[in-house]
N, C-alpha and C. Protein backbone atom coordinates (compact mmCIF):
# COMPACT_ATOMS: atom_id res chain seq x y z
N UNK A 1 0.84 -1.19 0.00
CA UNK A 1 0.00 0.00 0.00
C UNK A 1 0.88 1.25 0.00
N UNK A 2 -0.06 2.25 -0.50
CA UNK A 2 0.56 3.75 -0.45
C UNK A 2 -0.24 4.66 0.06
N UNK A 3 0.72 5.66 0.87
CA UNK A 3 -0.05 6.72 1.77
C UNK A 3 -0.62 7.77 0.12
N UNK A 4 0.34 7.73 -1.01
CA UNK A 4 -0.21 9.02 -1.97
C UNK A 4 -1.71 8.57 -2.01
N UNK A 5 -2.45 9.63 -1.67
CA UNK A 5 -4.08 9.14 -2.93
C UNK A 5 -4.02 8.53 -4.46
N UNK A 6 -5.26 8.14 -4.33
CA UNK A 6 -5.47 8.06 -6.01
C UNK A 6 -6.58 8.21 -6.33
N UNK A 7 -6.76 8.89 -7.73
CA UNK A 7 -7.69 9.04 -8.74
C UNK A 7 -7.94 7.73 -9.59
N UNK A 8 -8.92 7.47 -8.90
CA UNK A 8 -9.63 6.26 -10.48
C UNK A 8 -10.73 7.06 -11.45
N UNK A 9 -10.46 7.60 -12.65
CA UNK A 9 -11.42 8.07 -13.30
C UNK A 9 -10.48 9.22 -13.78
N UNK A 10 -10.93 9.38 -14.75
CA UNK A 10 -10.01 10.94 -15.77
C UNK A 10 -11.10 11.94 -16.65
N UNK A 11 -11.94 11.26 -16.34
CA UNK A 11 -13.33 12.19 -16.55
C UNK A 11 -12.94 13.51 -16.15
N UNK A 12 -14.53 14.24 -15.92
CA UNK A 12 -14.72 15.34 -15.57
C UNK A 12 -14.07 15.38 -14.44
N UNK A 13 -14.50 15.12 -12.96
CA UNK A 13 -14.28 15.18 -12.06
C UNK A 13 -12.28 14.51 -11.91
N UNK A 14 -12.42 13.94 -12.41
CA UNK A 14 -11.17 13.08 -12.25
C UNK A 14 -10.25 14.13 -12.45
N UNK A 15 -9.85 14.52 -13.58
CA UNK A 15 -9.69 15.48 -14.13
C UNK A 15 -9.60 16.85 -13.46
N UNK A 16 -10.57 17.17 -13.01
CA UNK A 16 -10.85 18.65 -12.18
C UNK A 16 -10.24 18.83 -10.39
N UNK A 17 -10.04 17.01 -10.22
CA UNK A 17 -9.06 16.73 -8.86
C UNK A 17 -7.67 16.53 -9.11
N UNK A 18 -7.61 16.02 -10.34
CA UNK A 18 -6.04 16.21 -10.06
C UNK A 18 -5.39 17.74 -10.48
N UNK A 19 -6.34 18.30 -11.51
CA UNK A 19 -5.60 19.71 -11.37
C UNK A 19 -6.01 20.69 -10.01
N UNK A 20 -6.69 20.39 -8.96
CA UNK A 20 -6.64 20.70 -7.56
C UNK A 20 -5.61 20.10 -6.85
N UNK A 21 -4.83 18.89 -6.80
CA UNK A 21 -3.99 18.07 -6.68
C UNK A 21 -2.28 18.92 -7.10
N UNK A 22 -2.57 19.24 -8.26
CA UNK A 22 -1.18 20.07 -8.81
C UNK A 22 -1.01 21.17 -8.18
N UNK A 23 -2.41 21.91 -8.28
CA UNK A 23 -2.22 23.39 -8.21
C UNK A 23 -1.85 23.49 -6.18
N UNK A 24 -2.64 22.71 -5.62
CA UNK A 24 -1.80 22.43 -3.89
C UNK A 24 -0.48 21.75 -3.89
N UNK A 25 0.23 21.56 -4.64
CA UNK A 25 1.27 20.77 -4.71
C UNK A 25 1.48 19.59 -3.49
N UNK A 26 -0.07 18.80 -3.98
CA UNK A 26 -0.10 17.69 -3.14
C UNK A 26 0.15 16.38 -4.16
N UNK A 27 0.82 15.85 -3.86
CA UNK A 27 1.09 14.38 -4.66
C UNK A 27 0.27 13.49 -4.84
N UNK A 28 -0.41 13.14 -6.07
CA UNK A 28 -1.39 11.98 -6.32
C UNK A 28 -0.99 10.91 -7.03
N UNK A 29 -1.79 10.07 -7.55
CA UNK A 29 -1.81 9.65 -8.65
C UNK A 29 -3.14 8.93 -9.74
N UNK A 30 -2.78 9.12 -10.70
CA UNK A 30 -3.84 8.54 -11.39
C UNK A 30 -4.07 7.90 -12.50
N UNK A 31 -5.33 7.64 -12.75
CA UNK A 31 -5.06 6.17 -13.52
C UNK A 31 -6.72 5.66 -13.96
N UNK A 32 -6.66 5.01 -15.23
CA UNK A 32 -7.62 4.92 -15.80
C UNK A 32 -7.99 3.30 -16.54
N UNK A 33 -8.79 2.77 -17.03
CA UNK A 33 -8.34 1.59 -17.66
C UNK A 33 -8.07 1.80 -18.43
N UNK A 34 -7.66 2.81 -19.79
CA UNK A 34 -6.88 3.00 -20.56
C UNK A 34 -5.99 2.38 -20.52
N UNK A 35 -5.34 2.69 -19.37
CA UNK A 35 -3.93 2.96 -19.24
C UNK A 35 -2.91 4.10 -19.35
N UNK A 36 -1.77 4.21 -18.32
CA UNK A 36 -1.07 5.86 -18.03
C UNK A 36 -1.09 6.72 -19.62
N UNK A 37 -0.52 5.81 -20.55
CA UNK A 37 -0.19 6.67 -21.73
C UNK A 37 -1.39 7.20 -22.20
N UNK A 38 -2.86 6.96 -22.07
CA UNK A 38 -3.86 7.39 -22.42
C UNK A 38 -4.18 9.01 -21.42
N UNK A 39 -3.30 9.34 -20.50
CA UNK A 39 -3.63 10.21 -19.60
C UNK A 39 -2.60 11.34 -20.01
N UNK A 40 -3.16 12.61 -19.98
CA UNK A 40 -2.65 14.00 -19.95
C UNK A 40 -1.28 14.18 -19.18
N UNK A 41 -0.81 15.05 -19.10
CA UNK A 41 -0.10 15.88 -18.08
C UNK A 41 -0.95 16.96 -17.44
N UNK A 42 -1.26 16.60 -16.11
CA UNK A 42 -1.62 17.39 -15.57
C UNK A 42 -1.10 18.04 -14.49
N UNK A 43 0.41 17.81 -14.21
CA UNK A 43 1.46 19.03 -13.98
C UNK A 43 2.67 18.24 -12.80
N UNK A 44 3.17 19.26 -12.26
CA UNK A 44 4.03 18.31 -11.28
C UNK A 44 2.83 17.89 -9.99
N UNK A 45 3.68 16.44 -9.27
CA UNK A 45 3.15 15.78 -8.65
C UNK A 45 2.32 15.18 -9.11
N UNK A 46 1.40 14.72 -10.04
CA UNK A 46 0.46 14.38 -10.56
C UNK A 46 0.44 13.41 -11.03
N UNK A 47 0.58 11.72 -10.93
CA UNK A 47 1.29 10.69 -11.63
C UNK A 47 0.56 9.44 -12.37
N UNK A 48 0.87 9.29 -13.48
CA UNK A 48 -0.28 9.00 -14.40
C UNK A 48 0.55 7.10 -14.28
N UNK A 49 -0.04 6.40 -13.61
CA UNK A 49 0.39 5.03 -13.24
C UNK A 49 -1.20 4.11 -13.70
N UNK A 50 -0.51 2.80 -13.82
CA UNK A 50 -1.25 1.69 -13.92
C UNK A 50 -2.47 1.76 -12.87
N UNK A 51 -3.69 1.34 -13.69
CA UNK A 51 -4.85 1.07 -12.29
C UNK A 51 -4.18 0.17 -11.59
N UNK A 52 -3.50 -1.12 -11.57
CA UNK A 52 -3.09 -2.00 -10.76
C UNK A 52 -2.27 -1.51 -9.48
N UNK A 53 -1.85 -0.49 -10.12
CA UNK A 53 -0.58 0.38 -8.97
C UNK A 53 -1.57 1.17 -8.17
N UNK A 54 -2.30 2.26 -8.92
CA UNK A 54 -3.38 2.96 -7.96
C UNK A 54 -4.15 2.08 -6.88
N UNK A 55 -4.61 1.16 -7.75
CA UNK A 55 -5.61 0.43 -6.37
C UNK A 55 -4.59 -0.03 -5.20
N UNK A 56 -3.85 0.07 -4.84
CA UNK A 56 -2.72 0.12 -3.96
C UNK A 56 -2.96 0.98 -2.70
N UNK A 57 -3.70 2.12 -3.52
CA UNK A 57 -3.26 3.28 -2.54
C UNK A 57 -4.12 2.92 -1.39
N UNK A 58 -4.24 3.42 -0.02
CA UNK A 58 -4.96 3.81 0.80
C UNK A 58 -6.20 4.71 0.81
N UNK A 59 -5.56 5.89 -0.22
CA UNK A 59 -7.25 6.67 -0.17
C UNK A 59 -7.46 6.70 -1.25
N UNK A 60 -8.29 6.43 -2.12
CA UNK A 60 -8.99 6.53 -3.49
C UNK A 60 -10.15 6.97 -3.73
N UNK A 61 -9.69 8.28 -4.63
CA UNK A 61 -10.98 9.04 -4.82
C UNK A 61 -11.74 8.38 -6.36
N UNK A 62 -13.04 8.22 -6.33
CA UNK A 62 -13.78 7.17 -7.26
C UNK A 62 -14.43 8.33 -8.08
N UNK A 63 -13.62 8.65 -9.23
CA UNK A 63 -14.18 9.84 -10.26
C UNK A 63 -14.78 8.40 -11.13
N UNK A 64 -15.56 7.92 -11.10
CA UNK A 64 -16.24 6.86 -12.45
C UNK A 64 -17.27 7.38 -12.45
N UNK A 65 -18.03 6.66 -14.11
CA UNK A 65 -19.36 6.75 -14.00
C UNK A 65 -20.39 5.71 -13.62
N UNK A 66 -21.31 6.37 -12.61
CA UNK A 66 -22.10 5.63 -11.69
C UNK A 66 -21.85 4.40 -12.40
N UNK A 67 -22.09 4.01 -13.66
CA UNK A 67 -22.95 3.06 -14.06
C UNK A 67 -21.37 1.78 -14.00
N UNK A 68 -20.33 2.46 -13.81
CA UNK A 68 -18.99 1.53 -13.91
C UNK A 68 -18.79 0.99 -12.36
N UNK A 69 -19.50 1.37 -11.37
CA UNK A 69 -19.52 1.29 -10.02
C UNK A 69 -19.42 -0.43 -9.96
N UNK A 70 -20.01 -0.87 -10.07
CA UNK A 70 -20.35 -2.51 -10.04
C UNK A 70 -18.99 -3.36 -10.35
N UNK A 71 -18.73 -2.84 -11.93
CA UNK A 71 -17.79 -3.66 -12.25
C UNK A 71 -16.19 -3.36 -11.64
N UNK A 72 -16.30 -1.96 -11.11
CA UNK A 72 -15.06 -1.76 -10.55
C UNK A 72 -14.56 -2.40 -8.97
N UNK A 73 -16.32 -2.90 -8.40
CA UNK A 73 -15.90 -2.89 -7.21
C UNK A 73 -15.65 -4.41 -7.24
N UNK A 74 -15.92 -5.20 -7.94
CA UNK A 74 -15.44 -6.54 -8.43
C UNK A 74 -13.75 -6.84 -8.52
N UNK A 75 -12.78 -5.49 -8.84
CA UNK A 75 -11.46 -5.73 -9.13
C UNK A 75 -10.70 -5.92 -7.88
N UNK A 76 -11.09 -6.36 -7.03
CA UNK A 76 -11.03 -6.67 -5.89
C UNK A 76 -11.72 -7.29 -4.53
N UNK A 77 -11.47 -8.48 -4.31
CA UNK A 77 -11.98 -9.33 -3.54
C UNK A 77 -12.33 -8.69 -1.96
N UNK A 78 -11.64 -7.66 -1.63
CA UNK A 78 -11.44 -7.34 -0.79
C UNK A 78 -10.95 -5.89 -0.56
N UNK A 79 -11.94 -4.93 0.25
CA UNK A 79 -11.78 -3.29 0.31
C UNK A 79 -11.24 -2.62 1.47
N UNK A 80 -10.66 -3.92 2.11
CA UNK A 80 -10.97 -3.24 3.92
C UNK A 80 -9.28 -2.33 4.09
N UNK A 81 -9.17 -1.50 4.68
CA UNK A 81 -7.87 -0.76 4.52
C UNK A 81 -8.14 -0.05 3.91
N UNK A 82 -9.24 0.43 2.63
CA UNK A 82 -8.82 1.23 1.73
C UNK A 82 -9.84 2.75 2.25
N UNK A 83 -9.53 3.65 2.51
CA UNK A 83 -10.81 4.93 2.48
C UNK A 83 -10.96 5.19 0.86
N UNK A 84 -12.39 5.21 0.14
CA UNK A 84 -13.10 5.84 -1.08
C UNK A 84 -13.81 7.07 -0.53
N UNK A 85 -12.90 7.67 -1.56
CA UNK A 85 -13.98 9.07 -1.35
C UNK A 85 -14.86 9.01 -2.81
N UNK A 86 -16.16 9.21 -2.55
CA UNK A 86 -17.32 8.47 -3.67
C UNK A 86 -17.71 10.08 -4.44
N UNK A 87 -17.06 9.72 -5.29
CA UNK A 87 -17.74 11.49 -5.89
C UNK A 87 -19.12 11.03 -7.04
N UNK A 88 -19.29 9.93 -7.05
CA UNK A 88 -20.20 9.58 -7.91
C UNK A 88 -21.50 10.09 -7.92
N UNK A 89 -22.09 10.55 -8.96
CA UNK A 89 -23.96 10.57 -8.89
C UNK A 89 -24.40 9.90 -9.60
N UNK A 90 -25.90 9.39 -9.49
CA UNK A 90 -26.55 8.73 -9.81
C UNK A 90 -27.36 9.40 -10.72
N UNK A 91 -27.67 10.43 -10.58
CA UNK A 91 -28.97 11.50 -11.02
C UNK A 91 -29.23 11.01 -12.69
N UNK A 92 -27.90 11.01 -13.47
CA UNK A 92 -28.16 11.06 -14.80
C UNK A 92 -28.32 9.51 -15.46
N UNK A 93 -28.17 8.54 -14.30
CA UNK A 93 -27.97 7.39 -14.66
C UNK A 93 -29.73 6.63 -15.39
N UNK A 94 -29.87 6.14 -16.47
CA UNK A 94 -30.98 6.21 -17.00
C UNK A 94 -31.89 5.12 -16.40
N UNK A 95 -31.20 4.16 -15.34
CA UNK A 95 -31.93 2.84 -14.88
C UNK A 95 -31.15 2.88 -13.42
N UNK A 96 -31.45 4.71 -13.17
CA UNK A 96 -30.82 4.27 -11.07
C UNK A 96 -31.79 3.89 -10.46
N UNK A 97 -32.81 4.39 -10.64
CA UNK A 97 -34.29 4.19 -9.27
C UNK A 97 -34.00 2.04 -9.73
N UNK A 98 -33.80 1.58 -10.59
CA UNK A 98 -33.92 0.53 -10.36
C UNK A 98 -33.05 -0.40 -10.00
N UNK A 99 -31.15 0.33 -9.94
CA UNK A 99 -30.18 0.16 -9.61
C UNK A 99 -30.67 0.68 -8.18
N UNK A 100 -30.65 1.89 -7.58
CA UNK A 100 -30.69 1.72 -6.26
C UNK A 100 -31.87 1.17 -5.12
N UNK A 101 -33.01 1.07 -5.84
CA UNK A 101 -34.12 0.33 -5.19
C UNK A 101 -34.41 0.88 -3.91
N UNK A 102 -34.44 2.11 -3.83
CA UNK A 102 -34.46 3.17 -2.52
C UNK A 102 -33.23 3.50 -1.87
N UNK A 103 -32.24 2.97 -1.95
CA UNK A 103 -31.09 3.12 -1.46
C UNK A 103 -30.65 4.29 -1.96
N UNK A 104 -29.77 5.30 -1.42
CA UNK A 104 -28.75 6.42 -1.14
C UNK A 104 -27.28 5.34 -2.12
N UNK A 105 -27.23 6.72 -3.09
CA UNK A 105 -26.40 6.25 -4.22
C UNK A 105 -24.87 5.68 -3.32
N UNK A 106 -24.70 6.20 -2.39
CA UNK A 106 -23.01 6.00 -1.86
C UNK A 106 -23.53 4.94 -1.21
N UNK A 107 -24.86 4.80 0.02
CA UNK A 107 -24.77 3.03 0.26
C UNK A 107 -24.50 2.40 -1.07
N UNK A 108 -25.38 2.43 -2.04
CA UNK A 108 -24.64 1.23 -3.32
C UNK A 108 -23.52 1.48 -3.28
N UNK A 109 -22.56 2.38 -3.26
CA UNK A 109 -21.08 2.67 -3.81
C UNK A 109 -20.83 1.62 -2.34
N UNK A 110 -20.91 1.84 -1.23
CA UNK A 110 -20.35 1.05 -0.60
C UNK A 110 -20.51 -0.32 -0.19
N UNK A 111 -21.74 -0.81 -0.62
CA UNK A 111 -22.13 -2.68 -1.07
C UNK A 111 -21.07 -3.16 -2.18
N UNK A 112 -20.91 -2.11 -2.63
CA UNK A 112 -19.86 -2.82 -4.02
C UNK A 112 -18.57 -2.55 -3.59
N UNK A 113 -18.44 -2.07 -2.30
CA UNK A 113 -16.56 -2.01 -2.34
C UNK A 113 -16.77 -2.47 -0.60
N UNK A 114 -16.86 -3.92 -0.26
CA UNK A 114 -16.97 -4.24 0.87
C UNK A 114 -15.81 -4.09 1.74
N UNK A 115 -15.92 -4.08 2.96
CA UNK A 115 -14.77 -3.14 3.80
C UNK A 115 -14.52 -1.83 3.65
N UNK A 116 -14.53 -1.27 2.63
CA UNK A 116 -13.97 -0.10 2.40
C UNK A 116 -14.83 1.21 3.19
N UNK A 117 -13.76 2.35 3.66
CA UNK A 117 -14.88 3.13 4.38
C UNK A 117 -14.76 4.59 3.40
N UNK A 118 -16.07 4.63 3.29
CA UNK A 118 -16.83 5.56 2.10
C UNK A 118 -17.05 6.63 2.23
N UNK A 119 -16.78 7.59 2.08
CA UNK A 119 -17.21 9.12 2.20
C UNK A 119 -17.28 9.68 0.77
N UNK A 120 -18.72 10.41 1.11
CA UNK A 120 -19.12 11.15 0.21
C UNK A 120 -18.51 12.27 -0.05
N UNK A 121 -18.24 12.95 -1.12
CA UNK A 121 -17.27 14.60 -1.01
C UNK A 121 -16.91 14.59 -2.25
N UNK A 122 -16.85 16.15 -2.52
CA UNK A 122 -16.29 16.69 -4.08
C UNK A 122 -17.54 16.36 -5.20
N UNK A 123 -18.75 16.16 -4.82
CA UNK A 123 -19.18 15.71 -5.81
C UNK A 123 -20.60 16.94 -6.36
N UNK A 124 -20.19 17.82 -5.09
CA UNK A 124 -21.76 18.95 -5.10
C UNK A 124 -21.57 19.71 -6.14
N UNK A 125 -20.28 19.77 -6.57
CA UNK A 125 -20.16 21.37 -7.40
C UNK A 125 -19.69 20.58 -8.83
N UNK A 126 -20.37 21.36 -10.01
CA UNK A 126 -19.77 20.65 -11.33
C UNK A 126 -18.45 21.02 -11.40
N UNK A 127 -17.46 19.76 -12.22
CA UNK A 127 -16.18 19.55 -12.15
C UNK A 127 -15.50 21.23 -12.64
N UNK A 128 -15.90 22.33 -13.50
CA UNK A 128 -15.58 23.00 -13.97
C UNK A 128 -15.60 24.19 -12.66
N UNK A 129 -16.64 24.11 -11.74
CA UNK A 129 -16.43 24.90 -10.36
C UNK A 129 -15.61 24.38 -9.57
N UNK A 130 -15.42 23.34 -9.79
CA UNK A 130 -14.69 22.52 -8.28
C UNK A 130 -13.07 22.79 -8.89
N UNK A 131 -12.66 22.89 -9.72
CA UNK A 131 -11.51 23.02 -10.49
C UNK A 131 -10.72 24.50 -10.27
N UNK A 132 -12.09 25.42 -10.71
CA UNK A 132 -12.01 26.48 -10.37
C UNK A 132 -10.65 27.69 -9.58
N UNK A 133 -9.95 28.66 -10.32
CA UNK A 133 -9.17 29.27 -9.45
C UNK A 133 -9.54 29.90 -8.34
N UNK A 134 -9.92 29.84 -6.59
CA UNK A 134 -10.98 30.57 -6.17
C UNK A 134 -10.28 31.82 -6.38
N UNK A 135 -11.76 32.85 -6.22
CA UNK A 135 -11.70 33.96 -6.17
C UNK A 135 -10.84 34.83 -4.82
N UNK A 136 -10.35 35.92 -5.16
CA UNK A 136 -9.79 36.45 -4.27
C UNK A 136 -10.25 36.77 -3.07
N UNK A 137 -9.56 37.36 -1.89
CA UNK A 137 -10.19 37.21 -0.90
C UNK A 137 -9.89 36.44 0.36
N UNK A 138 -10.38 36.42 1.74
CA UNK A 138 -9.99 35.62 2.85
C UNK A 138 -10.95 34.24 2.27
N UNK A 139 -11.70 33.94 1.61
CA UNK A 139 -13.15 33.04 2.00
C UNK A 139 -12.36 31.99 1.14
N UNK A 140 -12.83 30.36 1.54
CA UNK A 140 -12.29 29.41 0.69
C UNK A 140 -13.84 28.30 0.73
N UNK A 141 -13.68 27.70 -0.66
CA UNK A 141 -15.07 27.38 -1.22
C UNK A 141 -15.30 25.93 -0.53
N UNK A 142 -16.55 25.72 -0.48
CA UNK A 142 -16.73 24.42 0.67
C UNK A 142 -16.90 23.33 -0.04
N UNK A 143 -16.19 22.60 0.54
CA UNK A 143 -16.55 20.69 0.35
C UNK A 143 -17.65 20.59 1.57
N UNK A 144 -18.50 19.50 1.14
CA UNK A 144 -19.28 19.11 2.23
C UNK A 144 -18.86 17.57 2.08
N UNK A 145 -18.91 16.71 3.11
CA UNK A 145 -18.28 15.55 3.24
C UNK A 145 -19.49 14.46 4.20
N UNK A 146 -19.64 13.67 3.90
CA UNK A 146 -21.14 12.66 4.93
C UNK A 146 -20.23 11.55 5.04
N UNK A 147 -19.75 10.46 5.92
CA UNK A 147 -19.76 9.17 6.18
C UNK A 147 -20.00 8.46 7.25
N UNK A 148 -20.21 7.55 7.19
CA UNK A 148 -20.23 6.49 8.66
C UNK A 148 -18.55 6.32 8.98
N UNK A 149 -17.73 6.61 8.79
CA UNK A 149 -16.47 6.63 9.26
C UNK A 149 -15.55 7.86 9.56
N UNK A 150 -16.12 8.12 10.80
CA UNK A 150 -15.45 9.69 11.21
C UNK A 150 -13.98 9.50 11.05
N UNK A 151 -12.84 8.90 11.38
CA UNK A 151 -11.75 8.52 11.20
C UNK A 151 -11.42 9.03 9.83
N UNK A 152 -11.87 8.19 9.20
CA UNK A 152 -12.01 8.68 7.39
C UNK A 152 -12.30 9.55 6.96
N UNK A 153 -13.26 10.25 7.81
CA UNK A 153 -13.68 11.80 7.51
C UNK A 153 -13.15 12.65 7.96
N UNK A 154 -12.22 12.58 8.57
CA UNK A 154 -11.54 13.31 9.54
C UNK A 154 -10.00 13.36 8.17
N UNK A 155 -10.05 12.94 8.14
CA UNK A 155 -8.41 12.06 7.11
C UNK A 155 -8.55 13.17 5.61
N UNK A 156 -10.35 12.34 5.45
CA UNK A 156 -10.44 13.04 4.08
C UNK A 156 -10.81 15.15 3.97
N UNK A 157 -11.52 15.40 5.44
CA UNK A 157 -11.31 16.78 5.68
C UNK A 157 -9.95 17.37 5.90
N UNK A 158 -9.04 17.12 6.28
CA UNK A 158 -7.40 17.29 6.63
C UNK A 158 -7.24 17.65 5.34
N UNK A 159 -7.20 16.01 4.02
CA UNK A 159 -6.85 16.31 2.34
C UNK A 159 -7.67 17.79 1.90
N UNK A 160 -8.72 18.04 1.96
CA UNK A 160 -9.80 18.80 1.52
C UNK A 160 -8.87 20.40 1.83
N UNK A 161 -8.64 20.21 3.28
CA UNK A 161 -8.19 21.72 3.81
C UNK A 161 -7.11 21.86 2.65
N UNK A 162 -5.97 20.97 3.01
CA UNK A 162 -4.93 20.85 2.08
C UNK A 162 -4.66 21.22 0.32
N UNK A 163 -6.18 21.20 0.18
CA UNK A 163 -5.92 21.07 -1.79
C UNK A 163 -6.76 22.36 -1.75
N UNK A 164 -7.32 23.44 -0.68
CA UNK A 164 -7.42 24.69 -0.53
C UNK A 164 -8.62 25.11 -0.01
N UNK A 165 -9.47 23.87 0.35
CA UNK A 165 -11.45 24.09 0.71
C UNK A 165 -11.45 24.22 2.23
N UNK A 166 -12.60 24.56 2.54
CA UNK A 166 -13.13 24.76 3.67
C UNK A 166 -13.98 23.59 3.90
N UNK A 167 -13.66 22.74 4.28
CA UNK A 167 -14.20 21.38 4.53
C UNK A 167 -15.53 21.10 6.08
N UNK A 168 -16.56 20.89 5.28
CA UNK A 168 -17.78 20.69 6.18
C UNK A 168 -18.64 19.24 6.37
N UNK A 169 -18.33 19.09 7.59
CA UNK A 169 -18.74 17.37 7.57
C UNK A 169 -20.02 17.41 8.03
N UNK A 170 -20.93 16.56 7.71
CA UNK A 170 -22.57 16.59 7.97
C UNK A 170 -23.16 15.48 8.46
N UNK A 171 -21.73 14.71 8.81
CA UNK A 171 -22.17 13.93 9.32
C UNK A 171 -22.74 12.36 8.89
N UNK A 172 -23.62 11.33 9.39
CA UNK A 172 -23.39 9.93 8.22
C UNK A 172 -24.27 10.06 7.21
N UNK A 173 -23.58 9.01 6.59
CA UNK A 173 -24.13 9.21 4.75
C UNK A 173 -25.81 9.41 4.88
N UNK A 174 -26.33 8.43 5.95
CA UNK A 174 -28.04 8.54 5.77
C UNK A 174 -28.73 10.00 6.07
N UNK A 175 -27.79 10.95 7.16
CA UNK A 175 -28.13 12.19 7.46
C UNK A 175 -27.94 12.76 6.04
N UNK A 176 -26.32 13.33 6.50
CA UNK A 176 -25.99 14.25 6.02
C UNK A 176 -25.53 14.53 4.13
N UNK A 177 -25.65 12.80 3.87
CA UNK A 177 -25.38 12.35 2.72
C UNK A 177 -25.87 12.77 1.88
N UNK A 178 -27.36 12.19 2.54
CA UNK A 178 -28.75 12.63 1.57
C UNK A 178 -28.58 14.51 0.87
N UNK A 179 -28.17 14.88 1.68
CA UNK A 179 -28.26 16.33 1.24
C UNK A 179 -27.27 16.50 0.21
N UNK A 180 -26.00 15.83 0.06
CA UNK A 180 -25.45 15.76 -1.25
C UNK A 180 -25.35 14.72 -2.14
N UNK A 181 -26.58 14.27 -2.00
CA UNK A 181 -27.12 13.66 -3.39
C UNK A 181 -27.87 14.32 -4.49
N UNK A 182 -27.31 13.83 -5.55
CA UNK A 182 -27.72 14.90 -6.58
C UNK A 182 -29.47 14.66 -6.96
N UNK A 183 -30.48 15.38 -6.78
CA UNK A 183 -30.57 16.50 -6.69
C UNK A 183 -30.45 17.29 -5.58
N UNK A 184 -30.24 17.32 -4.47
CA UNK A 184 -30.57 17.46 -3.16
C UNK A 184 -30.32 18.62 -2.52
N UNK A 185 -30.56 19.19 -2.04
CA UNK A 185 -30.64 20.67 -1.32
C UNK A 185 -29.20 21.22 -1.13
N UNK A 186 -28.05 20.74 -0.83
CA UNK A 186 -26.81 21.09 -1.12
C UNK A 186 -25.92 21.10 -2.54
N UNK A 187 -26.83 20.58 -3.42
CA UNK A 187 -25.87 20.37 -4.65
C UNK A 187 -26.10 20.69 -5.66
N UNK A 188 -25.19 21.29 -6.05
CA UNK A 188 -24.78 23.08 -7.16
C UNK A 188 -25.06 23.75 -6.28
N UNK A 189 -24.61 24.35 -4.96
CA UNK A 189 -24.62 25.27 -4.23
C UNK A 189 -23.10 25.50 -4.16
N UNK A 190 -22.60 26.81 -4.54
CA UNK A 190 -20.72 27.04 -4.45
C UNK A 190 -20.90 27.79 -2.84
N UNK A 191 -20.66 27.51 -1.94
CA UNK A 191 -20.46 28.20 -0.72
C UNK A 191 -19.34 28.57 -0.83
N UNK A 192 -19.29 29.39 0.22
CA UNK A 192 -17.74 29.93 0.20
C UNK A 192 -18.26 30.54 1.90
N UNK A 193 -16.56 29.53 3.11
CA UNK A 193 -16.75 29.88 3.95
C UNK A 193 -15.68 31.46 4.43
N UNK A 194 -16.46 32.23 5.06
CA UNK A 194 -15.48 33.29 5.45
C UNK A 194 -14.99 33.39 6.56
N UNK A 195 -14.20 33.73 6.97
CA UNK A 195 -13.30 33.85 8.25
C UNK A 195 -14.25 34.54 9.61
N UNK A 196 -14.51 33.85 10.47
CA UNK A 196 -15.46 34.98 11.73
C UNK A 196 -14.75 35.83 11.94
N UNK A 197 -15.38 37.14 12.39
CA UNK A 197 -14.53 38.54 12.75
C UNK A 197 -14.47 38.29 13.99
């Protein structure tokens, strides 16, 4: 295992974290089933490696699309050790109400990656805001974060501060989750927290 994170996904989001990743000059890596040579430069620190090597890491942020959720969580027999941070939505998926069967899209994300402890985050704001240079000023723009694993949430708010956000935990996925599920009352909302006087 490795303490660097990793990016599974080069999508939108995928994409829009590792150039948050560069621009904090925090070390990642990432990785696609392509494969590395199919991946950009997206600047220093930023390291475009084998999925076999990424799934290695300790924290893995899950830029896929919903609908790849299943088969990815199959590439491994076993999740326990690993923190996912689940940026996935369901919203656009054309057969979710019957994929999730009432279930909260990150419980499915986390039936399919057993052991693994799941936090929701990065997923409220479209990849082109979340990427975003913030604006000037004391105020820094908010992640909101839900899991059943405060440990993990705690780990993944620390990364969050680090790559430049104001990181807000809401607590477990069934509370606080729900609210950043897409459509849900937190999401496409750009907050921006400011400093108390």
């Amino acid at each position: 295992m490795t303490t660097r994170p990793a990016i599974i996904g080069s999508g939108n989001i995928g994409s829009a974290l590792a150039r948050l990743f560069a621009r904090a000059g925090v070390e990642v890596s990432i990785a696609n089933t392509r494969g590395p040579e199919s991946l950009p430069s997206f600047g220093a620190g930023v390291h475009a490696v084998p999925l076999e090597e990424a799934l290695e890491s300790d924290v893995l942020f899950l830029a896929i699309p919903f609908t790849a959720v299943e088969r990815f969580g199959k590439s491994r027999p076993d999740w326990a050790g690993k923190t996912v941070v689940d940026t996935t939505n369901a919203y656009y998926t054309p057969n979710a109400d019957e994929i999730l069967q009432g279930r909260l899209s990150t419980r499915y994300v986390a039936e399919q990656l057993p052991g693994a402890e799941v936090v929701k985050a990065f997923n409220q704001l479209p990849s082109e805001t979340l990427a975003a240079e913030p604006a000037p000023g004391p105020g820094k723009r908010v992640v909101f974060l839900a899991t059943d694993a405060p440990a993990a949430g705690d780990r993944i708010a620390d990364l969050a501060v680090a790559l430049g956000f104001a990181a807000v935990q809401l607590g477990r996925i069934d509370e606080g989750g729900r609210l950043i599920q897409a459509q849900n009352a937190l999401v496409l909302r750009n907050f921006v927290e400011l400093p108390l006087r």
